[in-house]
C-alpha atoms as a PDB file:
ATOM      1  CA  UNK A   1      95.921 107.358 107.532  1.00  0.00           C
ATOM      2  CA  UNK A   2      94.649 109.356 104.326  1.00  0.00           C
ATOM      3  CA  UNK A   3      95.241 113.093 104.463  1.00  0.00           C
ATOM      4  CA  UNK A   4      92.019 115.372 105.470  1.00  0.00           C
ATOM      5  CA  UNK A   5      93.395 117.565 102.383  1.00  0.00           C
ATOM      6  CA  UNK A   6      92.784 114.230 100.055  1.00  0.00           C
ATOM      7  CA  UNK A   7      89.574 113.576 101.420  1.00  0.00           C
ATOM      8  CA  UNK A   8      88.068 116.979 100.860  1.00  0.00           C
ATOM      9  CA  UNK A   9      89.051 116.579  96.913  1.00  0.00           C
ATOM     10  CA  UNK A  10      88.154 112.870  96.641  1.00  0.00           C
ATOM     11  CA  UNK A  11      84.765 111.867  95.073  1.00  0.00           C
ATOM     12  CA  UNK A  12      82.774 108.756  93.573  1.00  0.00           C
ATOM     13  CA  UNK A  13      83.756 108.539  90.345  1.00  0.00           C
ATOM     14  CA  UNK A  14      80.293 106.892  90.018  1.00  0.00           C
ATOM     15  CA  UNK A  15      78.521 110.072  90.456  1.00  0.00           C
ATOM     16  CA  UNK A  16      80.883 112.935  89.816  1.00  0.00           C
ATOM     17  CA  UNK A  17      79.416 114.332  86.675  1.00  0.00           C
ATOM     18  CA  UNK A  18      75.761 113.950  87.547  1.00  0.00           C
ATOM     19  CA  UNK A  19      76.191 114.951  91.584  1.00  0.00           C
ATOM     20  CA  UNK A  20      78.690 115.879  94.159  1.00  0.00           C
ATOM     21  CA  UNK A  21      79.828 112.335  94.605  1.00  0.00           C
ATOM     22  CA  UNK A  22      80.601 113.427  98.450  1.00  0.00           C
ATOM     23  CA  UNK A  23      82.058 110.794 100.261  1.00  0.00           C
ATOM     24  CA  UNK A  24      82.246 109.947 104.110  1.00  0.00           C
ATOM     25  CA  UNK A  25      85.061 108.713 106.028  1.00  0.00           C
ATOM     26  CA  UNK A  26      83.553 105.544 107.891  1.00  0.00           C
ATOM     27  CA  UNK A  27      85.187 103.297 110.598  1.00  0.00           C
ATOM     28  CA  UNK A  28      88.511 104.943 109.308  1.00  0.00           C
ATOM     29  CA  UNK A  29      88.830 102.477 106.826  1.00  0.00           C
ATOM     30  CA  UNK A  30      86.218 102.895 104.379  1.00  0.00           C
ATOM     31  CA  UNK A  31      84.915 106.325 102.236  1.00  0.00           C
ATOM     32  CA  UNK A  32      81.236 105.938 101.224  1.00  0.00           C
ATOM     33  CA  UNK A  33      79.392 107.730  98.596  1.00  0.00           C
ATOM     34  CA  UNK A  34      76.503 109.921 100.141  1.00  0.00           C
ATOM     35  CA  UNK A  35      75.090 109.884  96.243  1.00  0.00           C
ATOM     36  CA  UNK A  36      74.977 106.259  95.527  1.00  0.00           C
ATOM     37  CA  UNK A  37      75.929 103.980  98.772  1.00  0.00           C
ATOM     38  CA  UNK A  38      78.762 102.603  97.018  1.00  0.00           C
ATOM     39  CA  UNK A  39      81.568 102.018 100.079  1.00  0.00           C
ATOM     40  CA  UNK A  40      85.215 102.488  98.408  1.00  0.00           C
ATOM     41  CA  UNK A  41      87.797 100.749 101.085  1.00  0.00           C
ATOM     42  CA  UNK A  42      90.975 102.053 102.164  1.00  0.00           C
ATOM     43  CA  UNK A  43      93.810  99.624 101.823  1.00  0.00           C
ATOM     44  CA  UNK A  44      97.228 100.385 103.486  1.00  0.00           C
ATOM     45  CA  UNK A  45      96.629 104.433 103.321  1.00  0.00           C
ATOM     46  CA  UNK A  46      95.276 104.300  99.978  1.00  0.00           C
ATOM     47  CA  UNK A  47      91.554 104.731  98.492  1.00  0.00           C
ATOM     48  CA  UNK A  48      90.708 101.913  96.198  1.00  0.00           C
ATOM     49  CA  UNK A  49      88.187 104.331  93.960  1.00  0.00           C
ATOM     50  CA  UNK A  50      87.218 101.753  91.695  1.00  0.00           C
ATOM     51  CA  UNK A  51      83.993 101.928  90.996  1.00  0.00           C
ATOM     52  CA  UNK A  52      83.682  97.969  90.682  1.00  0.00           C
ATOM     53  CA  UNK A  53      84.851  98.107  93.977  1.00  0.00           C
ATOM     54  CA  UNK A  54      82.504 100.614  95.626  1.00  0.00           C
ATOM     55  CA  UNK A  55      79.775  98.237  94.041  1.00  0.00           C
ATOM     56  CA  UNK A  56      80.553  95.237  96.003  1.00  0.00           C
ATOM     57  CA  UNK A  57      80.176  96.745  99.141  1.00  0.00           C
ATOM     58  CA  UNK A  58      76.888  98.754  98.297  1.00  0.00           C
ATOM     59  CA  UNK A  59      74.410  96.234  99.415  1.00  0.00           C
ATOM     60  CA  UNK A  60      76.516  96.535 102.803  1.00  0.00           C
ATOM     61  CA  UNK A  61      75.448  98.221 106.028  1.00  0.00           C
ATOM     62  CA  UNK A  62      78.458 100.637 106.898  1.00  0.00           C
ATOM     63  CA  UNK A  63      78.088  99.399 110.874  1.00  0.00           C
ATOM     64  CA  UNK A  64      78.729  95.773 108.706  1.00  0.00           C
ATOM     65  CA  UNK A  65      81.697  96.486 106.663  1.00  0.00           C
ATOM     66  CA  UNK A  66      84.790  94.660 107.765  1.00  0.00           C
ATOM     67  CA  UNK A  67      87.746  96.681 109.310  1.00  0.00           C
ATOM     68  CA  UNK A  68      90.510  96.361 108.186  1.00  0.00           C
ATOM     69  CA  UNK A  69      89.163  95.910 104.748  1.00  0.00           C
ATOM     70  CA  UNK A  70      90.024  92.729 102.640  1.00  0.00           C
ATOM     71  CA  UNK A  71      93.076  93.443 100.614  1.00  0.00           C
ATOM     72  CA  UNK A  72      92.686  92.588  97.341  1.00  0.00           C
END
């Protein structure tokens, strides 16, 4: 499980220098952009924040996303 400490400092780095980039903790497994919609998943304790990642999960319904999330 990723720290409440980390998740307070994470953000999209889609959006971080234009907005707040604040993300969400979703179905414990996924942190999604509150900006943008892009949905960063969180593989074996660790955020993948890539943001070609986030974008092939942002046409996704966060109820939809798949838990656990496909490992790479």
């Amino acid at each position: 499980m990723v720290s409440q400490e980390l998740l307070e400092i994470l953000r999209c780095p889609a959006c971080v220098r234009e907005k707040d980039g604040l993300l969400t903790l979703t179905r414990e497994t996924w942190l999604v952009c509150q900006d943008c919609g892009r949905k960063y998943p969180i593989v074996d304790d660790i955020p993948v924040m890539l943001i070609d990642e986030g974008d092939k999960w942002i046409a996704t319904a966060p109820d939809s996303l798949p838990v656990p999330p496909p490992s790479r």
